[in-house]
N, C-alpha and C. Protein backbone atom coordinates (compact mmCIF):
# COMPACT_ATOMS: atom_id res chain seq x y z
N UNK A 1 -3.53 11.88 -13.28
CA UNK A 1 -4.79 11.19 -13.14
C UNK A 1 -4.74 10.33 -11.88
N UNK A 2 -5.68 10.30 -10.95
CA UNK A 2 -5.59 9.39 -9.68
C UNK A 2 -6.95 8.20 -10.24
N UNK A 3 -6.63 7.38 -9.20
CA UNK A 3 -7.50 6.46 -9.54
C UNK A 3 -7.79 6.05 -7.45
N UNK A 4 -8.84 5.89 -7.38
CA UNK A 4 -9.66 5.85 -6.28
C UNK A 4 -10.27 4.30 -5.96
N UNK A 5 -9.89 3.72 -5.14
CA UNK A 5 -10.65 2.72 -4.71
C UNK A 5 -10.78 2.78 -3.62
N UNK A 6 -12.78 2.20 -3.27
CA UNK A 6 -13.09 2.62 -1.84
C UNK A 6 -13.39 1.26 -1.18
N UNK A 7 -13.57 1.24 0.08
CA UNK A 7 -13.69 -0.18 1.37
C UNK A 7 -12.26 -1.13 0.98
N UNK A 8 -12.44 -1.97 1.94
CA UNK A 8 -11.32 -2.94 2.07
C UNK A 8 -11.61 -3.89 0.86
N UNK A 9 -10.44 -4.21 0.25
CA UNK A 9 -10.58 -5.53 -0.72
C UNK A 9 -9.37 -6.49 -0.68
N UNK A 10 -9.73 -7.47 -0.83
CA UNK A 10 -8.52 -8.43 -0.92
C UNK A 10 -7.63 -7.96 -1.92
N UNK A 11 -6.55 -8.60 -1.81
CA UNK A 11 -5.54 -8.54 -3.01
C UNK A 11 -5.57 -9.01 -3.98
N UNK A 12 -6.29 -10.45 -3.99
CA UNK A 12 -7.19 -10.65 -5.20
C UNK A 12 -7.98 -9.60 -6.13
N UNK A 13 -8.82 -9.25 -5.57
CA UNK A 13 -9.84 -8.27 -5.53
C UNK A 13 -9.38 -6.80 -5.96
N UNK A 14 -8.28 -6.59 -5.37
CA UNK A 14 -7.52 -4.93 -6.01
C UNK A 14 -6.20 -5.55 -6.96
N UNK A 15 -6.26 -6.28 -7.09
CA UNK A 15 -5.33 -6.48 -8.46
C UNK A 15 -6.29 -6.48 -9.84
N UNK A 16 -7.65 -7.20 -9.65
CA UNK A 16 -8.37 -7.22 -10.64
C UNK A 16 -9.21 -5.74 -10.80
N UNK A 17 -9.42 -4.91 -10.05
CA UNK A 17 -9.89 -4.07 -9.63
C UNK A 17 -8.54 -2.81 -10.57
N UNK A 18 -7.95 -2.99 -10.61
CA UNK A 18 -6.61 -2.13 -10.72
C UNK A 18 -6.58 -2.50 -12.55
N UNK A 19 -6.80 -3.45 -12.56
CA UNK A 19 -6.05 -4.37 -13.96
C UNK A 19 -7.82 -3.68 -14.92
N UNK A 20 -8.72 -3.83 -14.08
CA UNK A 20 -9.90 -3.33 -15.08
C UNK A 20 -10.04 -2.00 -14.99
N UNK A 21 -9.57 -1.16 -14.47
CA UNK A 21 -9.42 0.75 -14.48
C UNK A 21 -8.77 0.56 -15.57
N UNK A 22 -7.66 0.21 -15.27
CA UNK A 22 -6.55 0.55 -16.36
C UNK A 22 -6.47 0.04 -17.78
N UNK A 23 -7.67 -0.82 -18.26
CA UNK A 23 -8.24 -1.26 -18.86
C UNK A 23 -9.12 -0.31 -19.83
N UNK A 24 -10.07 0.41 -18.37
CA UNK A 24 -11.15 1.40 -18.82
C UNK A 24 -10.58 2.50 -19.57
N UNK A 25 -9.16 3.39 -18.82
CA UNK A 25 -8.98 4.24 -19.17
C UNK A 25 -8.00 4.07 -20.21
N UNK A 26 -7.16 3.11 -20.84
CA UNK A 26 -6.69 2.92 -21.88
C UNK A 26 -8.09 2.87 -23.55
N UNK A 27 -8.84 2.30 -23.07
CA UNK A 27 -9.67 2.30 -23.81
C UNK A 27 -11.18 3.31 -23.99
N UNK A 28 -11.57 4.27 -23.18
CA UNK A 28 -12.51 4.73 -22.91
C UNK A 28 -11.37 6.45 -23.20
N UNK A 29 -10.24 6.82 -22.59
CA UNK A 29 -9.64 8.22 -23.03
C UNK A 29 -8.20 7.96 -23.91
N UNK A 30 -8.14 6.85 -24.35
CA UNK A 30 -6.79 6.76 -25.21
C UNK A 30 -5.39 6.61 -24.58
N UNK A 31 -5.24 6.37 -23.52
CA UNK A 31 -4.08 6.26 -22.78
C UNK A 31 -3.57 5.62 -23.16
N UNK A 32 -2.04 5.39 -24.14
CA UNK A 32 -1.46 4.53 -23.97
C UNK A 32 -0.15 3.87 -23.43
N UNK A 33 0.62 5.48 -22.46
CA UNK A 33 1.61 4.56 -22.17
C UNK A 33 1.68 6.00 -20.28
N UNK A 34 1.96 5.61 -19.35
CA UNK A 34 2.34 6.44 -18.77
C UNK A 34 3.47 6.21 -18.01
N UNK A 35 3.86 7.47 -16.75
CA UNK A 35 5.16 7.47 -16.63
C UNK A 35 4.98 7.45 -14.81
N UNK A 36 5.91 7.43 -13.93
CA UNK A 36 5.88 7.86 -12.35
C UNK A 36 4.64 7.23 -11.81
N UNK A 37 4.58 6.17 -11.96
CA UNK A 37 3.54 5.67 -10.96
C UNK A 37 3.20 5.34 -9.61
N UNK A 38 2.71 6.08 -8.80
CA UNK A 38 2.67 5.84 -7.25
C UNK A 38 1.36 5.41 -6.91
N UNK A 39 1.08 3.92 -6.45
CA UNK A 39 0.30 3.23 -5.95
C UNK A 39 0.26 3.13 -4.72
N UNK A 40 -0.64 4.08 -3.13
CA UNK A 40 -0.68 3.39 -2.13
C UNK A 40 -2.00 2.64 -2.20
N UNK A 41 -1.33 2.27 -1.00
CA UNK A 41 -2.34 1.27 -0.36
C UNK A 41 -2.00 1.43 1.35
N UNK A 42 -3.07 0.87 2.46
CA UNK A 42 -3.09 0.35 3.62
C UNK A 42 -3.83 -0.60 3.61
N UNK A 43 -2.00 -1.69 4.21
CA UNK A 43 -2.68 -2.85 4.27
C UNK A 43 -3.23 -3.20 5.52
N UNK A 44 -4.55 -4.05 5.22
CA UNK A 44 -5.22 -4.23 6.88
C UNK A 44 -5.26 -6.08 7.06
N UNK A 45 -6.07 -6.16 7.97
CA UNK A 45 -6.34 -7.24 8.61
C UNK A 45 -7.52 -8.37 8.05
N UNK A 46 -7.70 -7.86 7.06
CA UNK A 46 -9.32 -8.44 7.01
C UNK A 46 -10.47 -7.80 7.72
N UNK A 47 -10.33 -7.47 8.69
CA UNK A 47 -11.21 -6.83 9.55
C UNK A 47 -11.29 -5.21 9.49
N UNK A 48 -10.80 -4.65 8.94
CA UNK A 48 -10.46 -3.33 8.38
C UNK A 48 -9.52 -3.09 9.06
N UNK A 49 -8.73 -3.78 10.06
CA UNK A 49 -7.60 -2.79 11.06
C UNK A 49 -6.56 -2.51 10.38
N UNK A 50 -5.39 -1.83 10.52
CA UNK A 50 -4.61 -1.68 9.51
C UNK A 50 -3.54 -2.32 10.59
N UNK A 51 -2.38 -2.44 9.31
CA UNK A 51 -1.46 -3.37 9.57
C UNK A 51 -0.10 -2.61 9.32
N UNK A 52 0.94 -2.89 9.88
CA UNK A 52 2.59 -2.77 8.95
C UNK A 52 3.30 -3.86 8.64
N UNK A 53 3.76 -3.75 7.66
CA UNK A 53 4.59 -4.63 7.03
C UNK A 53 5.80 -4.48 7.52
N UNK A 54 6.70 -5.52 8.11
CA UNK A 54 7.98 -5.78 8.18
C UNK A 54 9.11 -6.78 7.80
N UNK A 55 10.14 -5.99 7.31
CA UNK A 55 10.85 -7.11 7.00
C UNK A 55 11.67 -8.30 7.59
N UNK A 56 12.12 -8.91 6.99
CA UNK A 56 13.29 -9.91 8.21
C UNK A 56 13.82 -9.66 9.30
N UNK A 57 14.41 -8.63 9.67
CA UNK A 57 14.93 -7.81 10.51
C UNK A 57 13.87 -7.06 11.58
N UNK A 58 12.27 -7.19 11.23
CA UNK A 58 11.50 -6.16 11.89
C UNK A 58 11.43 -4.70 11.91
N UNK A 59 12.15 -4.82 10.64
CA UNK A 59 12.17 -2.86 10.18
C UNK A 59 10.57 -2.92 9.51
N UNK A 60 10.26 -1.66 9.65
CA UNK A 60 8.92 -1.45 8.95
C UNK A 60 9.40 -1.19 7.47
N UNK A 61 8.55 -2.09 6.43
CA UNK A 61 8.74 -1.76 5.11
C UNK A 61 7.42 -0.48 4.66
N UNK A 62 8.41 0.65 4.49
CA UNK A 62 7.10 1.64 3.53
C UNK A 62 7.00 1.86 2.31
N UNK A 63 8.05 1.61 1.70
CA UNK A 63 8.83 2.03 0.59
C UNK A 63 8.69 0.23 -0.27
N UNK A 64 8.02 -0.16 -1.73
CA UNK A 64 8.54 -1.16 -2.32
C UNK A 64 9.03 -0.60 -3.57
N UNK A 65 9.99 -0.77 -4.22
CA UNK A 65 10.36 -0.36 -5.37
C UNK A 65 10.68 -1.38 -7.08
N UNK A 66 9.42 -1.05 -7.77
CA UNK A 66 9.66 -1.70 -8.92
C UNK A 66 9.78 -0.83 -10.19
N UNK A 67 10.67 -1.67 -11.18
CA UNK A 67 11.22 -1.68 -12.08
C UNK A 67 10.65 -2.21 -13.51
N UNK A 68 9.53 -1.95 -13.47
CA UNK A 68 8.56 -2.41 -13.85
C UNK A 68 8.31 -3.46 -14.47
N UNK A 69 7.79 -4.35 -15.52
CA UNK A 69 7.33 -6.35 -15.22
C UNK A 69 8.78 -6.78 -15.88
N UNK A 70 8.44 -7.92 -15.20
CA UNK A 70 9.80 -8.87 -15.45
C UNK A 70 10.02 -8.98 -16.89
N UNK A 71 11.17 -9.51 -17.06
CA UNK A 71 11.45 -9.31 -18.90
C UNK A 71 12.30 -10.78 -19.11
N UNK A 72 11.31 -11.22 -20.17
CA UNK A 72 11.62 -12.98 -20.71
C UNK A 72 13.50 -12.88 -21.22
N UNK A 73 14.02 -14.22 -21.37
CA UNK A 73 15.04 -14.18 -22.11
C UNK A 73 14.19 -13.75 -23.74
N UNK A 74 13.12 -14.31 -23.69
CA UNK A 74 13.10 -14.30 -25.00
C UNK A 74 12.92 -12.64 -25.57
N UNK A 75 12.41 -12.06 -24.86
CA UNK A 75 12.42 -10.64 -25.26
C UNK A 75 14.10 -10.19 -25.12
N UNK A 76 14.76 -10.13 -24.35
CA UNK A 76 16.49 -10.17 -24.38
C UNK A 76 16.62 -10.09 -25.48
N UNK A 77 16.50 -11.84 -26.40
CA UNK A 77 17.07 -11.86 -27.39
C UNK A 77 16.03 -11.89 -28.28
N UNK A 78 15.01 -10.81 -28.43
CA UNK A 78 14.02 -10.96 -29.79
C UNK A 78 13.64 -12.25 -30.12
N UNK A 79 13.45 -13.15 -29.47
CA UNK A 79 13.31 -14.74 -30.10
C UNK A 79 11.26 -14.72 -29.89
């Protein structure tokens, strides 16, 4: 399943944007758990120009890799 978002939006704006799809389609076709998720994006300027991200070093970052949401002690220990 892809999911499509069109014009420039803040990051504000495509996090909430992201958080209410996934919302829709959990609740509107039954989705409840999926697997391999690849999210791009191009990030721009505000102005629509696009941008690269670099790290400390001035390497271009293309690649971010998560592990998906952080996990409480309290989930650790069932508390």
């Amino acid at each position: 399943m892809k999911i499509k978002f069109q014009g420039e939006l803040s990051m504000t704006q495509l996090s909430q944007a992201v958080y209410e799809q996934l919302h829709q389609i959990e609740d509107q076709y039954r989705v409840r758990h999926a697997k391999e998720i690849t999210l791009y994006l191009t990030p721009t300027n505000g102005f629509n120009n696009e941008i690269y991200c670099r790290d400390v070093y001035g390497k271009e970052v293309k690649v971010v890799f998560c592990h998906g949401p952080y996990r409480s002690a309290a989930e650790d220990y069932e508390i």
